[in-house]
C-alpha atoms as a PDB file:
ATOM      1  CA  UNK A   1     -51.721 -23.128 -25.939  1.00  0.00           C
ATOM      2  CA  UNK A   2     -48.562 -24.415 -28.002  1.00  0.00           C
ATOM      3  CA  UNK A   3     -48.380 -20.285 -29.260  1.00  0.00           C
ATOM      4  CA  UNK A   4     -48.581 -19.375 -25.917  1.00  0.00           C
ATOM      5  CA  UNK A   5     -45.262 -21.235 -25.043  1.00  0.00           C
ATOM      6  CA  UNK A   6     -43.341 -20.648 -28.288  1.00  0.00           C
ATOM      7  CA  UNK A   7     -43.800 -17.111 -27.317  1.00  0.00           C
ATOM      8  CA  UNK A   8     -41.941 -17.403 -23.750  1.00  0.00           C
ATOM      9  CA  UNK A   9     -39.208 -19.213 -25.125  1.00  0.00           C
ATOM     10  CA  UNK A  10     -36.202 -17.683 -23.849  1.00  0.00           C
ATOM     11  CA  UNK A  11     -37.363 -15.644 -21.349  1.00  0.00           C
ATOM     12  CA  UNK A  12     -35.299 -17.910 -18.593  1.00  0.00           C
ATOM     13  CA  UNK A  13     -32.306 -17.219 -20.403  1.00  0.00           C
ATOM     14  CA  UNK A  14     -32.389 -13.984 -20.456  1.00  0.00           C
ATOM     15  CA  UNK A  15     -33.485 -13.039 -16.867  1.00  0.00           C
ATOM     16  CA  UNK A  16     -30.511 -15.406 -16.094  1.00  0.00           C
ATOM     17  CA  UNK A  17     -28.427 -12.792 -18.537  1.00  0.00           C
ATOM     18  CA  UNK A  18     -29.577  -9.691 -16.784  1.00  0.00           C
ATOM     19  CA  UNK A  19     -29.266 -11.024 -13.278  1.00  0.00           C
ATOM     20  CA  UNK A  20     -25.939 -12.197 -14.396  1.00  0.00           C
ATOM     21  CA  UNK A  21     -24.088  -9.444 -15.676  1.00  0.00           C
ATOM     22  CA  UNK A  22     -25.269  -7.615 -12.735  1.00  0.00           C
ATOM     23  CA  UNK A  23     -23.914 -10.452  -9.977  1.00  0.00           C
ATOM     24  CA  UNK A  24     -20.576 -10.917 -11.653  1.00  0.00           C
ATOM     25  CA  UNK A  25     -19.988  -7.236 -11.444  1.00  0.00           C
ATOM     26  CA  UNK A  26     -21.034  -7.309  -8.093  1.00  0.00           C
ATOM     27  CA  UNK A  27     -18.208 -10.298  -6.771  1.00  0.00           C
ATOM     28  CA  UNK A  28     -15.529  -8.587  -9.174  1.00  0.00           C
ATOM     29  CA  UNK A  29     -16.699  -6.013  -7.348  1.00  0.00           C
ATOM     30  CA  UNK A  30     -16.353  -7.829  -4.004  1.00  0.00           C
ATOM     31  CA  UNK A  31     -12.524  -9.303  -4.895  1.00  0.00           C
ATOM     32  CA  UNK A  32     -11.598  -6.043  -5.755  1.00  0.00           C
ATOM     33  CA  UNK A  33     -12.450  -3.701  -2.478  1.00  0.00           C
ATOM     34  CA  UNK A  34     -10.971  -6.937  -0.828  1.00  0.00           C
ATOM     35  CA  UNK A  35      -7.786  -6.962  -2.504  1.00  0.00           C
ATOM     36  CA  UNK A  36      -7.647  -2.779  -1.577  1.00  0.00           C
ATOM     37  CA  UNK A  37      -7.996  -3.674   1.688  1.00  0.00           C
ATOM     38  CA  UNK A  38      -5.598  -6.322   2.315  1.00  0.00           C
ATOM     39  CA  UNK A  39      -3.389  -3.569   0.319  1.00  0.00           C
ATOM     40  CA  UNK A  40      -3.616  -1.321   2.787  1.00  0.00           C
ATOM     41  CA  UNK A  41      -3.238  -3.614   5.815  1.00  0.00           C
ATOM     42  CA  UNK A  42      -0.339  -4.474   4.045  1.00  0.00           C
ATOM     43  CA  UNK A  43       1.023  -0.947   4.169  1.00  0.00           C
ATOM     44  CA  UNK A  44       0.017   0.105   7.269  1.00  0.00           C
ATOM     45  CA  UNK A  45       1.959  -3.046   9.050  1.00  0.00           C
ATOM     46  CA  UNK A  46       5.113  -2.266   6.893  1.00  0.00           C
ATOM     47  CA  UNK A  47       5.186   1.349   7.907  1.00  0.00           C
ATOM     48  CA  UNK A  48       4.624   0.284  11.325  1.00  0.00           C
ATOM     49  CA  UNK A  49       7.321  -2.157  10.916  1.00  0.00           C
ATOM     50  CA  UNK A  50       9.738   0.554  10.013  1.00  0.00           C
ATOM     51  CA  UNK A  51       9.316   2.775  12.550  1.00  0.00           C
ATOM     52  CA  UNK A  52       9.174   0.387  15.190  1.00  0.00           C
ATOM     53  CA  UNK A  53      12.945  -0.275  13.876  1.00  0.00           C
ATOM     54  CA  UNK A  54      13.656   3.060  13.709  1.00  0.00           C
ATOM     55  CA  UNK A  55      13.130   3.830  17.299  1.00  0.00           C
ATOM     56  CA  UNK A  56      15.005   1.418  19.203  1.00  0.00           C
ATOM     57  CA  UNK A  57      18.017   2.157  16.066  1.00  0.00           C
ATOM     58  CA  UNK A  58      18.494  -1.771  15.341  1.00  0.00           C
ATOM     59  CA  UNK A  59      17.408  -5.148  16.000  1.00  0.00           C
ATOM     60  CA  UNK A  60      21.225  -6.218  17.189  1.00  0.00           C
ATOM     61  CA  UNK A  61      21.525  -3.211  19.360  1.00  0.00           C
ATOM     62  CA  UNK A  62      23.090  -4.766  22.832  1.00  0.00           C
ATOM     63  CA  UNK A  63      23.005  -2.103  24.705  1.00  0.00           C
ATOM     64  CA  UNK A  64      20.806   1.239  24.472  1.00  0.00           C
ATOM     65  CA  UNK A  65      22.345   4.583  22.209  1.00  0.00           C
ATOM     66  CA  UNK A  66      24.821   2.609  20.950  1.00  0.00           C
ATOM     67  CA  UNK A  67      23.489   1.525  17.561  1.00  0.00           C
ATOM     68  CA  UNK A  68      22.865   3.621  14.316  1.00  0.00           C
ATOM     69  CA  UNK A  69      20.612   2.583  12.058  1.00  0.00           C
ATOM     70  CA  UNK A  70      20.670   3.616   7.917  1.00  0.00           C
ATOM     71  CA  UNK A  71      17.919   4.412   5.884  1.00  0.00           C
ATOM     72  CA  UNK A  72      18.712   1.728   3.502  1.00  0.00           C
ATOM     73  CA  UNK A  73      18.075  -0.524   6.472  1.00  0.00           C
ATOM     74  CA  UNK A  74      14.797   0.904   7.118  1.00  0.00           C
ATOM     75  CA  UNK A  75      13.740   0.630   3.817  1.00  0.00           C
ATOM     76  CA  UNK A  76      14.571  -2.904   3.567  1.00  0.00           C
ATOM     77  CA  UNK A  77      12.701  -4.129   6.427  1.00  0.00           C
ATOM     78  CA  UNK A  78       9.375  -2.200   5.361  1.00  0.00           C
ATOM     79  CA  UNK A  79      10.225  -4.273   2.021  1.00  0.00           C
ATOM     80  CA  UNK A  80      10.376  -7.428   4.113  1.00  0.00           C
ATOM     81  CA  UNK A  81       7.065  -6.693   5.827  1.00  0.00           C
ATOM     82  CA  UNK A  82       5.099  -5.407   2.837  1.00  0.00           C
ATOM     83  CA  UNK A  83       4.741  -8.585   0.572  1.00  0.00           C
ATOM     84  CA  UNK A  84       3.315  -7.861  -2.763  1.00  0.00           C
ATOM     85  CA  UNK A  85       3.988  -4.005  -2.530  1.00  0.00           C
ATOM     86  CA  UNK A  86       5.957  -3.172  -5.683  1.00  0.00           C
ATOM     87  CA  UNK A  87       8.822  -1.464  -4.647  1.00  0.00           C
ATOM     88  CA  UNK A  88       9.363   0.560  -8.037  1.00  0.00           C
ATOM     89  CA  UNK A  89       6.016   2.174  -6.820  1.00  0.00           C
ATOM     90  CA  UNK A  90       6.021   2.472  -3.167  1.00  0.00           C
ATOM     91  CA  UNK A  91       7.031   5.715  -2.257  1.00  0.00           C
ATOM     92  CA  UNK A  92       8.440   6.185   0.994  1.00  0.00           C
ATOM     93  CA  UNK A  93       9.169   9.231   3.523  1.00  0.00           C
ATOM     94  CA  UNK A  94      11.276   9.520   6.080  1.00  0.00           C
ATOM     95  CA  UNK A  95      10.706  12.274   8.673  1.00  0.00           C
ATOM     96  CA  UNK A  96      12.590  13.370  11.710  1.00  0.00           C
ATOM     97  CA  UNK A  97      11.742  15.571  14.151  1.00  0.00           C
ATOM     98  CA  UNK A  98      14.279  18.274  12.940  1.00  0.00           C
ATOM     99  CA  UNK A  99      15.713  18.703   9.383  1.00  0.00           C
ATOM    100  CA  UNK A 100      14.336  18.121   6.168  1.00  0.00           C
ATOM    101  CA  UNK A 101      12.436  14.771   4.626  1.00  0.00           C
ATOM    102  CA  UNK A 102      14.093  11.845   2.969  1.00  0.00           C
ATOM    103  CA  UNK A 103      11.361  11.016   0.056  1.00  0.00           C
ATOM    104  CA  UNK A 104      11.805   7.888  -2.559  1.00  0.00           C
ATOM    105  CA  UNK A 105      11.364   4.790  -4.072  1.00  0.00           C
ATOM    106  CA  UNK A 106      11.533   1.296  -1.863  1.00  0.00           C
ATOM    107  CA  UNK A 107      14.097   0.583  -4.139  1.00  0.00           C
ATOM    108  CA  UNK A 108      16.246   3.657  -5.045  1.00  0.00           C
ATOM    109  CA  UNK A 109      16.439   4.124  -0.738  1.00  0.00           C
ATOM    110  CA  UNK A 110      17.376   0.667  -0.281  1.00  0.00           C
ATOM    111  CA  UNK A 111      20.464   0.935  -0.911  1.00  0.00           C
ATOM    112  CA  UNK A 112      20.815   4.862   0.729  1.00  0.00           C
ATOM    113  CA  UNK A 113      23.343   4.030   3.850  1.00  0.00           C
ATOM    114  CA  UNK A 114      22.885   7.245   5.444  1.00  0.00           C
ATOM    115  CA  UNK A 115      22.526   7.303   8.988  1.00  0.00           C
ATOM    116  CA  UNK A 116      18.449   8.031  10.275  1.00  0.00           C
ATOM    117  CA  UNK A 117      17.054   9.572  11.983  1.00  0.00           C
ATOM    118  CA  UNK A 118      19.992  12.654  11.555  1.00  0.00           C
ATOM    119  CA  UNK A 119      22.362  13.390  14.139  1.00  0.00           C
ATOM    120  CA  UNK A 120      20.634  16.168  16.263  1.00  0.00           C
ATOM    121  CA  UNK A 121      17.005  14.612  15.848  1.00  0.00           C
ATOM    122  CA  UNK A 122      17.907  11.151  17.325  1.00  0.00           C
ATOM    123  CA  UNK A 123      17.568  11.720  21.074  1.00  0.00           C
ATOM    124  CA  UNK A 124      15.901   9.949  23.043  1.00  0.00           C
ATOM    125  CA  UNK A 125      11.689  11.115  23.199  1.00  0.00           C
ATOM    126  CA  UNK A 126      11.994  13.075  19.841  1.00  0.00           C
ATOM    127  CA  UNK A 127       9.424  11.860  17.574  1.00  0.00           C
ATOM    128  CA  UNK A 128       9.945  10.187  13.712  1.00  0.00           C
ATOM    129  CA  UNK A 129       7.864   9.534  11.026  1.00  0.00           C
ATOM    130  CA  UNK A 130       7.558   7.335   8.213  1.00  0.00           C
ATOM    131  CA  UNK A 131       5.036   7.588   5.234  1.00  0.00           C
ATOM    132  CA  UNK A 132       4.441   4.906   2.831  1.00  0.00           C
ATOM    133  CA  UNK A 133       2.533   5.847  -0.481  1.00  0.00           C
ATOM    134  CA  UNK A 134       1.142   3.001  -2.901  1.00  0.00           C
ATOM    135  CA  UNK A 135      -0.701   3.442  -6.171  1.00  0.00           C
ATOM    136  CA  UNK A 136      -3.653   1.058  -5.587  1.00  0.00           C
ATOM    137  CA  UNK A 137      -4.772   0.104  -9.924  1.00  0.00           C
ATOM    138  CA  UNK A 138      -7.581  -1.616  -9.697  1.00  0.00           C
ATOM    139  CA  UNK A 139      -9.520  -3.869 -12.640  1.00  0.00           C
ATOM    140  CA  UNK A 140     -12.599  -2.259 -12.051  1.00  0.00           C
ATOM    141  CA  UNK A 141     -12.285   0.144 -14.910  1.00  0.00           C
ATOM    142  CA  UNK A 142     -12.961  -2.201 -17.376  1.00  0.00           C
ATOM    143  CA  UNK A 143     -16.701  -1.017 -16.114  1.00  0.00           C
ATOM    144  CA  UNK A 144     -15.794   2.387 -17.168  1.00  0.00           C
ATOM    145  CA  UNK A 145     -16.293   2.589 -20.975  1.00  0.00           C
ATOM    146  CA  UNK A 146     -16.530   5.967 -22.521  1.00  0.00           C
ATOM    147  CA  UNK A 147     -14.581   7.540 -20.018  1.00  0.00           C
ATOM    148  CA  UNK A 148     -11.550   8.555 -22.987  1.00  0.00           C
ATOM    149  CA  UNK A 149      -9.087   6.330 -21.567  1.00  0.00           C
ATOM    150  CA  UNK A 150      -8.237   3.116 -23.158  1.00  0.00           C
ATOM    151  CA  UNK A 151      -9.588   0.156 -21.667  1.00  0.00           C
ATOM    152  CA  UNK A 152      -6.393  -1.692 -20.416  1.00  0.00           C
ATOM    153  CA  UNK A 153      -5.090   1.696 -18.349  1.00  0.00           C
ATOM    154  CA  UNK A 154      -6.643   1.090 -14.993  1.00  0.00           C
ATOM    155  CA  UNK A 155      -7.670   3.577 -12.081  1.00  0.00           C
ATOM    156  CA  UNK A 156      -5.424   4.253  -9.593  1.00  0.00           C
ATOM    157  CA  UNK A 157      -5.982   5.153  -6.223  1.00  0.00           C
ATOM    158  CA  UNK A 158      -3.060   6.450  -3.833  1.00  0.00           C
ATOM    159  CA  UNK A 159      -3.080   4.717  -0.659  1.00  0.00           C
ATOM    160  CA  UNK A 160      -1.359   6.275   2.094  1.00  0.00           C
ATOM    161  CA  UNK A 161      -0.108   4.881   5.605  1.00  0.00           C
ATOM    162  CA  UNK A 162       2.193   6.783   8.115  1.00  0.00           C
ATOM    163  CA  UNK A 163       3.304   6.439  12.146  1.00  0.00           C
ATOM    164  CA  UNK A 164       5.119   8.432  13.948  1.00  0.00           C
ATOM    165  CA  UNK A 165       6.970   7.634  17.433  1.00  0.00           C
ATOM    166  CA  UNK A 166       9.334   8.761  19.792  1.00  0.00           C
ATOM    167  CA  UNK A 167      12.899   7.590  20.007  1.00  0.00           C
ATOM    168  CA  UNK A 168      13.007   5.130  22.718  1.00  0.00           C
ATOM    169  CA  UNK A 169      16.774   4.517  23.621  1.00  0.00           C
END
């Protein structure tokens, strides 16, 4: 009996070990798609933001077609609303419904103070459209070895949020 015990020494320990490794990959897991998510709310509501300024041209406008709103303004205000959104990385679009794309950085358009949407596509009903992008890195592929890439560079995934709406005064 005493050499049937010796012999199942340990055997706790390392159930515990192979459960183990497999639940902590499973909450990083868990943080992780969590963390993408709240990253994309995050985007969403700041595009949303944006265009929702875009369309009424200003927050002090007193009295309707009277106010002109910049892109640098714009771009501020989806910085504002997107907390934790690096703005080295977040790529954003402006689109009007005539003429050509604005396309950059949150922080080289920041300081852009040219007027948007253009004259010509800022009529009243004409639609706009702003597009956020976001490189989403996530920890996860420190999971990955053997894939050839070292293991501090981490996946990205693009995350992308747009809206468009019309012009309303």
């Amino acid at each position: 009996m005493a050499g049937r015990r010796s012999s199942q020494k340990g055997g706790s320990i390392l159930e515990f070990v192979l459960v183990g490794i497999a639940m902590i990959f499973i909450i990083i897991s868990f943080f992780e798609m969590a963390r993408g998510m709240w990253t994309y709310q995050t985007l969403a509501y700041a595009v949303r933001e944006g265009t929702r300024y875009a369309i009424v041209h200003g927050k002090s406008c007193a009295t309707p077609n009277t106010c002109q709103v910049t892109i640098g303004q714009i771009t501020s205000l989806i910085k504002s609303a997107g907390p934790g959104l690096d703005p080295t990385a977040t790529t954003v679009t402006l689109t009007p419904a005539s003429g050509s794309a604005t396309s950059g950085t949150m922080s080289t358009l920041s300081t852009n103070n040219t007027t948007w949407p253009p004259t010509g596509a800022n009529s009243v009903g004409q639609n706009v459209k702003i597009s956020l992008n976001y490189p989403f890195r996530t920890v996860l592929a420190i999971f990955w070895v053997g894939d050839g890439r070292p293991i501090n560079d981490s996946q990205t995934f693009n995350l992308s949020a747009s809206s468009t709406e019309a012009i309303q005064y």
